[in-house]
Protein backbone atom coordinates (compact mmCIF):
# COMPACT_ATOMS: atom_id res chain seq x y z
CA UNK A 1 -18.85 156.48 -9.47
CA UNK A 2 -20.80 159.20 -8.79
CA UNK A 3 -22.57 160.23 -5.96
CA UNK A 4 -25.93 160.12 -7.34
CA UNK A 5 -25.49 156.59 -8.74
CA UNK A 6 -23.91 155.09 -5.01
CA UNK A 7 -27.26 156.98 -3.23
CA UNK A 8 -29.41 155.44 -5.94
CA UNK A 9 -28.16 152.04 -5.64
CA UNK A 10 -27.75 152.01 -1.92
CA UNK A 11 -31.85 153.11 -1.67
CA UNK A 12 -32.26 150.05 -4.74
CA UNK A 13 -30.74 147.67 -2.62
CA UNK A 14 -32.78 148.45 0.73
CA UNK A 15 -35.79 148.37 -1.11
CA UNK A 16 -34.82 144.92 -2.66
CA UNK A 17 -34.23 143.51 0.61
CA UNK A 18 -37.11 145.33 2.59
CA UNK A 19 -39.54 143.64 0.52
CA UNK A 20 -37.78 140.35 0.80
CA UNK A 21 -37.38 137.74 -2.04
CA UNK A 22 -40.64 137.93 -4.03
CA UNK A 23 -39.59 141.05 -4.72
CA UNK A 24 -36.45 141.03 -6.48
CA UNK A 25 -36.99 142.31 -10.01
CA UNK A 26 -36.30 139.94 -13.25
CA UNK A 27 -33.80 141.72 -14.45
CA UNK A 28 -31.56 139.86 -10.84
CA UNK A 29 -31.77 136.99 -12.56
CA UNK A 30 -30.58 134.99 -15.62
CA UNK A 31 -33.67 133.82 -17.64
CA UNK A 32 -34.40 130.31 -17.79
CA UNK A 33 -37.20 128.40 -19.78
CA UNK A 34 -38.92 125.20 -17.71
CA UNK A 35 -41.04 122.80 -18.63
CA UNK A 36 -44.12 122.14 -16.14
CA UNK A 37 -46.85 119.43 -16.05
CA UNK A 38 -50.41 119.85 -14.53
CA UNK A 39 -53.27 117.69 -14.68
CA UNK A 40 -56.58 118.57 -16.72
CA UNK A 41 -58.89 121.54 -15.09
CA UNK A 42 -57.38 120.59 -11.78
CA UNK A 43 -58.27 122.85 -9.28
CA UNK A 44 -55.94 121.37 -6.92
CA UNK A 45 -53.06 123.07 -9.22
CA UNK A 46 -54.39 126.85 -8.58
CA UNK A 47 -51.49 128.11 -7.11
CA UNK A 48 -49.82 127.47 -10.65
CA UNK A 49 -52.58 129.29 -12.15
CA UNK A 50 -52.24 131.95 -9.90
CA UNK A 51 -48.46 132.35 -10.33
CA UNK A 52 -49.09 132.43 -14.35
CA UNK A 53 -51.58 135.42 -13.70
CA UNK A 54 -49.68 137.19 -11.44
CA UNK A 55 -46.20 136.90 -13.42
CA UNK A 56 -44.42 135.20 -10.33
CA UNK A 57 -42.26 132.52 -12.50
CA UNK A 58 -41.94 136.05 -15.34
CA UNK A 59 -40.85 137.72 -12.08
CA UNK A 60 -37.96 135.47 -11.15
CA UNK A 61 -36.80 135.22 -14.59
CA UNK A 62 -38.38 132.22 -15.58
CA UNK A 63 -40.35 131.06 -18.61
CA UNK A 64 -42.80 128.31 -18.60
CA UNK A 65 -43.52 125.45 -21.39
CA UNK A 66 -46.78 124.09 -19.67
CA UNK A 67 -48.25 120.65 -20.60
CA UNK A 68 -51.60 119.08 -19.87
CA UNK A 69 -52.10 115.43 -18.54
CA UNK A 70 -55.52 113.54 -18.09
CA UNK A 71 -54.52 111.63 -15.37
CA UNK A 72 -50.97 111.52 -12.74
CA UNK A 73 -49.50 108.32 -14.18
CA UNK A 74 -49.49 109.48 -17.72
CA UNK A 75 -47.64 112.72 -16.11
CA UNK A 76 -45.23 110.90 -14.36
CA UNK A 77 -44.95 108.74 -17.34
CA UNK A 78 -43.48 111.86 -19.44
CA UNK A 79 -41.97 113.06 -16.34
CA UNK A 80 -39.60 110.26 -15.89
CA UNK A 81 -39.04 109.91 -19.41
CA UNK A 82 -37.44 113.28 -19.09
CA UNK A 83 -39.70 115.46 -20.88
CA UNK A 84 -40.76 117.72 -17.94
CA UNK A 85 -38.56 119.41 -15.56
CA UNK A 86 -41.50 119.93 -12.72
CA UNK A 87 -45.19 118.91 -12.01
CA UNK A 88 -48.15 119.55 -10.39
CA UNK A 89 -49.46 115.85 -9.61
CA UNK A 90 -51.37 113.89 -7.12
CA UNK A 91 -48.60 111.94 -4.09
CA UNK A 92 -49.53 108.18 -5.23
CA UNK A 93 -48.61 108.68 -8.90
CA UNK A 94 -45.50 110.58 -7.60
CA UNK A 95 -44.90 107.53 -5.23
CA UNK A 96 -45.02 105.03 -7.35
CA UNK A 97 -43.21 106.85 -9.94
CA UNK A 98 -39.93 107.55 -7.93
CA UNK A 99 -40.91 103.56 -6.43
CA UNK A 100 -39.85 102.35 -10.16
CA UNK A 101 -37.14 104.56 -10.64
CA UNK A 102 -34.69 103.75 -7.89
CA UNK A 103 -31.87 102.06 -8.97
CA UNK A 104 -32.28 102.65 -12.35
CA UNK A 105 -29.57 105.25 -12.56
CA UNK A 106 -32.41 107.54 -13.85
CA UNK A 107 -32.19 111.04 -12.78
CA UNK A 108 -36.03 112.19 -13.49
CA UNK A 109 -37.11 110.20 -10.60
CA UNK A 110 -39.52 112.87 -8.75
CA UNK A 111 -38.38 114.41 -5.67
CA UNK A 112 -41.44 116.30 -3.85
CA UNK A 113 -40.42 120.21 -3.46
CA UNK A 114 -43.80 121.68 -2.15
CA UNK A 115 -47.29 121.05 -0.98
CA UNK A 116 -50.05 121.95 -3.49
CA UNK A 117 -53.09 120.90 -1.89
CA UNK A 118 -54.59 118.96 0.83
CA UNK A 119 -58.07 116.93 0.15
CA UNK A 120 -59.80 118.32 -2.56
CA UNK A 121 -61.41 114.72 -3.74
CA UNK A 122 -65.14 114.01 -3.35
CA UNK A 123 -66.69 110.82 -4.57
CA UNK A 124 -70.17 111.75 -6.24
CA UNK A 125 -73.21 109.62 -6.50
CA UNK A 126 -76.48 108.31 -7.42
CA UNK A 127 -78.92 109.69 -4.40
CA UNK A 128 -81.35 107.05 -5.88
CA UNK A 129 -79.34 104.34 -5.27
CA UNK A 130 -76.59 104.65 -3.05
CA UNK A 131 -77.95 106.51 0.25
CA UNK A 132 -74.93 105.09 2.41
CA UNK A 133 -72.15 103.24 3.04
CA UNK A 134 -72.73 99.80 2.31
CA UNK A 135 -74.85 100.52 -0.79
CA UNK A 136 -71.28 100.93 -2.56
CA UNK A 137 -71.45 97.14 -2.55
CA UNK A 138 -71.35 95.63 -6.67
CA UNK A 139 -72.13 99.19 -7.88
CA UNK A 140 -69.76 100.62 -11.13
CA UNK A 141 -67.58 103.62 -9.62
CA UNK A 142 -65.81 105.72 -12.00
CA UNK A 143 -62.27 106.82 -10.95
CA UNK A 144 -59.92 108.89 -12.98
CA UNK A 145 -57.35 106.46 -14.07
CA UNK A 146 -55.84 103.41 -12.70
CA UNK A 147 -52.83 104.31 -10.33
CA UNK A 148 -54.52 107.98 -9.73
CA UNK A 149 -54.73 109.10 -5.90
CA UNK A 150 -58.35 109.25 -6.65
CA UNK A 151 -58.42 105.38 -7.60
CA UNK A 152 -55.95 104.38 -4.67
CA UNK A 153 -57.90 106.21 -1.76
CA UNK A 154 -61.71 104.47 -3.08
CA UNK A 155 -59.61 101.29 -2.60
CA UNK A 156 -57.52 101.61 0.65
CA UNK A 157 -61.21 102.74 1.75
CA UNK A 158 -63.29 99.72 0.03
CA UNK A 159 -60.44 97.06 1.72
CA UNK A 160 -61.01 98.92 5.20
CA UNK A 161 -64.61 98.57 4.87
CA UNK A 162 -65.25 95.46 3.16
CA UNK A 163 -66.45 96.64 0.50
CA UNK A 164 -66.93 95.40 -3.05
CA UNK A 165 -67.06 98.21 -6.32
CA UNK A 166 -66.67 97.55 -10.00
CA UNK A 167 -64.08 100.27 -11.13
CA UNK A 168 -64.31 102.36 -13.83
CA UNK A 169 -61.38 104.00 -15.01
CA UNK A 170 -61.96 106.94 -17.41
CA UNK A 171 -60.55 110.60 -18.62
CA UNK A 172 -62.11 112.67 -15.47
CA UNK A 173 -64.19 114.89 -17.74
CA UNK A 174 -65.96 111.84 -19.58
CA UNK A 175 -66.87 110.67 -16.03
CA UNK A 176 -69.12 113.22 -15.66
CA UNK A 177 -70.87 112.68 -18.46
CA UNK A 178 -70.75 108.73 -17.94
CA UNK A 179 -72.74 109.98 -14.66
CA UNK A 180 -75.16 111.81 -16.25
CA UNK A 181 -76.07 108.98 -19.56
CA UNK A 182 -76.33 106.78 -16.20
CA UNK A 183 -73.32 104.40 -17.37
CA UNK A 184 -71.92 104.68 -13.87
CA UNK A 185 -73.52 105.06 -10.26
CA UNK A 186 -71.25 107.15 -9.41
CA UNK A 187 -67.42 108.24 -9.59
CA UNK A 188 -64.42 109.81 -7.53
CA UNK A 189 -62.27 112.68 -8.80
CA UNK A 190 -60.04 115.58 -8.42
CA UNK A 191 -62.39 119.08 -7.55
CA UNK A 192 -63.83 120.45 -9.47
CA UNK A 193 -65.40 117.21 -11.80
CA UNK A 194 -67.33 116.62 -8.37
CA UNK A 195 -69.13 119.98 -8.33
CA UNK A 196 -70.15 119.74 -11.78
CA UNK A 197 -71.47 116.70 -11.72
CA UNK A 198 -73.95 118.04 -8.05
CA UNK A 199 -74.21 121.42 -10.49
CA UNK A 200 -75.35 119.57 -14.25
CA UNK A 201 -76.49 116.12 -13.01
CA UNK A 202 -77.89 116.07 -9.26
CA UNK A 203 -75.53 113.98 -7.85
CA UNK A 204 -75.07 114.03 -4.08
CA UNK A 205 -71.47 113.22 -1.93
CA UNK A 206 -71.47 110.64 -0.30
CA UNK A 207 -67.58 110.69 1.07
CA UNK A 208 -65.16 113.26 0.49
CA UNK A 209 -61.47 112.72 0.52
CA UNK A 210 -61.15 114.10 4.05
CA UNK A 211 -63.35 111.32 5.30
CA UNK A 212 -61.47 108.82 3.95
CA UNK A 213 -58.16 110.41 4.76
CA UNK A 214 -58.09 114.07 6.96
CA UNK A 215 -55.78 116.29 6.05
CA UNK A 216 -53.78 114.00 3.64
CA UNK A 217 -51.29 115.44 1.06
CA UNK A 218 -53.02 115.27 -2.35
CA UNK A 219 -51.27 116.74 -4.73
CA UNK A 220 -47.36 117.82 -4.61
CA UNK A 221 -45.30 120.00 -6.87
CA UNK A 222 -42.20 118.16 -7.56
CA UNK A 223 -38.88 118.31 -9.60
CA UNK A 224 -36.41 115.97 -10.90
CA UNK A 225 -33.86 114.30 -9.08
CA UNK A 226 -31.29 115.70 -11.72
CA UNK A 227 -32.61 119.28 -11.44
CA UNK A 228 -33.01 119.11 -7.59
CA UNK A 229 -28.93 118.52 -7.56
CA UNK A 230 -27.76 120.02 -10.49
CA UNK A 231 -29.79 123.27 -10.72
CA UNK A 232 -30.60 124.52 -7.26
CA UNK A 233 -31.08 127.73 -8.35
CA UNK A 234 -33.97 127.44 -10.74
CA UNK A 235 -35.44 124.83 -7.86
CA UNK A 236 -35.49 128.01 -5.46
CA UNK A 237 -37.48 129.80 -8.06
CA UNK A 238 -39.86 127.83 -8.71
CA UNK A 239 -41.06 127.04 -4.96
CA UNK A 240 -40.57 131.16 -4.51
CA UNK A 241 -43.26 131.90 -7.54
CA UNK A 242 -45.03 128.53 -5.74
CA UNK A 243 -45.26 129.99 -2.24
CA UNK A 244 -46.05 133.28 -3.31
CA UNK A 245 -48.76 131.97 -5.10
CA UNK A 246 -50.27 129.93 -2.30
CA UNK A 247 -50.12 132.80 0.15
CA UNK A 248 -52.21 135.22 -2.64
CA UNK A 249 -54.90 132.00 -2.63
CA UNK A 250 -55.38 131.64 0.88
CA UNK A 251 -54.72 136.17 1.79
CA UNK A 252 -57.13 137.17 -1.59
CA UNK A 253 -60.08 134.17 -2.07
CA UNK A 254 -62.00 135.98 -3.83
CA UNK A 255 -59.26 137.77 -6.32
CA UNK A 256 -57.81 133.63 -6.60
CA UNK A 257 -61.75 132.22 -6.92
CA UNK A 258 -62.15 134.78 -10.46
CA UNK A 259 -58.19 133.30 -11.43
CA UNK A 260 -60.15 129.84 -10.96
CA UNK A 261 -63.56 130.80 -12.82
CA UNK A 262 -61.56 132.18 -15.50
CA UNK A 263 -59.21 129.15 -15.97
CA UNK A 264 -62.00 126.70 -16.09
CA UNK A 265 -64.26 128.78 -17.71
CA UNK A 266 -66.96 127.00 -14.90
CA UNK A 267 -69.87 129.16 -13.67
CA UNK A 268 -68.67 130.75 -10.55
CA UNK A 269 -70.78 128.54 -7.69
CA UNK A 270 -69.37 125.53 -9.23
CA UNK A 271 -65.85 127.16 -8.96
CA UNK A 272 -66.94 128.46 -5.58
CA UNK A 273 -68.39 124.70 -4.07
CA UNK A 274 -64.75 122.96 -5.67
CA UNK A 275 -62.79 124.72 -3.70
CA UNK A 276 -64.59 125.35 -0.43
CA UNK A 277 -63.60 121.09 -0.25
CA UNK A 278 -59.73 122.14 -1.24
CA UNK A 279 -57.28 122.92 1.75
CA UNK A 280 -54.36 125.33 0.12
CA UNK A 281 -51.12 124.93 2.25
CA UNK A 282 -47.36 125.73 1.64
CA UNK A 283 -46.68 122.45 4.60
CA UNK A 284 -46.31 119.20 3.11
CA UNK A 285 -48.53 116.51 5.39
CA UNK A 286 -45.02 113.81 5.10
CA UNK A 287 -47.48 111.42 7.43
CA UNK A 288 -50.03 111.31 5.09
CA UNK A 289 -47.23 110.67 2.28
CA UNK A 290 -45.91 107.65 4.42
CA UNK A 291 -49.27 106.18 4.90
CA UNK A 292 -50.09 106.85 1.44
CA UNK A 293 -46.66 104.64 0.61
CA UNK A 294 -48.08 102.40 3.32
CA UNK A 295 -51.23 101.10 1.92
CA UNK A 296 -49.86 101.08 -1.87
CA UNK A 297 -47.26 98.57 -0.68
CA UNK A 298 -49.79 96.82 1.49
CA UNK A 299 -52.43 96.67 -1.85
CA UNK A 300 -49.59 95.28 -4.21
CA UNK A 301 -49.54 98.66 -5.99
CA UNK A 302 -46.02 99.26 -4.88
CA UNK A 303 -43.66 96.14 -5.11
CA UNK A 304 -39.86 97.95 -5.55
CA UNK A 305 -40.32 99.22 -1.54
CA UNK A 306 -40.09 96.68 1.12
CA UNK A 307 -41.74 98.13 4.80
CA UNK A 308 -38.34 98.10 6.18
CA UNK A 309 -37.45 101.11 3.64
CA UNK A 310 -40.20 103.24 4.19
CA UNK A 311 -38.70 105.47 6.28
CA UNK A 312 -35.50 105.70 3.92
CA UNK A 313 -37.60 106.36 0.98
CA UNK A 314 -39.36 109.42 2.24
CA UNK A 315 -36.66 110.99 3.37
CA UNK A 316 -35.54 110.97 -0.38
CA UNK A 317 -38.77 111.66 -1.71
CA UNK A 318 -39.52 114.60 0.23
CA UNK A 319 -36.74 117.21 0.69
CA UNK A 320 -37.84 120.77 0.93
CA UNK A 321 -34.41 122.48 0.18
CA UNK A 322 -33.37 124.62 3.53
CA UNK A 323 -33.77 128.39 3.79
């Protein structure tokens, strides 16, 4: 080999390593096509959208089928089915998901990999009618789907508080519009069907997911149990091109807030109020997950998970693979 070429490599190789993993050009690695799941105009998801922009997955050889959801159960429906390799959902459908799965022998069980979001839920009303608390009582509350985080916080909070609502569950962009014909008093979703409905219909908060829950996991990015053991390697990428993306979110708002106004195609303070209420973090919140599998088993929700397990289950649900 000649000199040139060993110099030229040698100064390759420091660079590659000097700028650490993200950095490792395509060409390192053996190109794989993956099939991801994300919900509809979920802003919790943004660090996907981000990594599509940027050409993080592109970067790490990887090429992305994406498909669309309305809600996290129909995901995880597909997902376990075996059409989807990872996903972008909210923990409860996850939960339950990987709840039914165990000892079925099926490998497309979820296993959680990263953190997408925490909070990032508000529930909306009618300032007319509902001023507080108790006014929730016999009034018809939209949620996103039966089984949705969304729906399962508004009811570990309505138990807690005695409360009484007639549920509504609906495709999250028709809620909006069921708020604004006046169908519904109100309605709890994923950011940012919240901020619309303040922006087009002059609906006021009246709890956000942090009050009902601070600093709880929302939504995780997760693989399959199959691909978590049999293909390590294209796990690693992913949560790489994940991470990165995170870390451009919460480093560059403002370049991440135009990713956002262009996905959604939203006017710009309605992207802006959405995710001033979402908390971007590469840390999964397992405590929140546990309570999370608490209450669902406590509301009937979960039946395949006695208490005594709880701690057993998470620690297959959630494993982060080691540096």
């Amino acid at each position: 080999m000649k000199k040139s070429t060993i110099v030229l490599s040698i100064i390759l190789l420091v660079l590659i390593v000097s700028a650490g993993a993200y950095a490792i050009p395509s060409i390192f690695y053996k190109k794989e096509k993956i099939r991801v799941g994300y919900l509809t105009g979920d802003l919790h998801h943004l660090a996907l959208f981000v990594a599509l922009a940027n050409n993080y997955f592109a970067e790490r050889g990887l090429e992305l089928e994406l498909y669309e959801y309305v809600n996290g159960p129909t995901l995880m429906q597909h997902f376990i089915a075996g059409e989807l390799d990872f996903a972008y959902v909210g923990t409860p459908p996850a939960l339950t998901a990987r709840a039914r799965g165990i000892g079925t022998n099926n490998t497309n069980i979820p296993v959680v990999i990263g953190s997408a979001n925490l909070e990032g839920s508000a529930l909306v009303v009618n300032p007319n009618i509902i001023k507080k608390i108790s006014d929730l009582n016999n009034k018809r509350i939209g949620t996103p789907g039966t089984g949705t985080i969304q729906d399962v916080m508004i009811t570990i909070y309505a138990k807690a508080n005695n409360i009484t609502i007639t549920k509504y569950p609906g495709r999250i962009a028709d809620l909006v519009l069921q708020y604004g014909r006046g169908e519904i008093d109100g309605f709890i979703g994923w950011e940012p069907f919240p901020s619309m409905a303040i922006h087009q219909h002059n609906a006021s908060i009246l709890l956000t997911s942090r009050d009902i829950m601070p600093n709880h996991q929302c939504c995780v990015l997760v693989t399959t149990e199959r691909m978590y053991n049999t293909r390590p390697d294209i796990v690693e990428r992913v949560i790489s091109a994940h991470n990165v993306a995170i870390d451009f979110i919460l480093s560059n708002p403002s370049a991440a807030k135009k990713i956002a106004v262009e996905r959604t195609k939203l006017p710009e303070p309605v992207v802006e109020m959405a995710l001033s209420r979402i908390k971007f973090s590469k840390t999964v919140n397992v405590e929140t997950i546990r309570t999370f599998l608490s209450e669902m088993i406590s509301l009937g929700i979960i039946k395949e998970v006695d208490r005594n397990q709880i701690d057993e289950f998470i620690r297959g649900f959630v494993r982060i693979p080691s540096k």
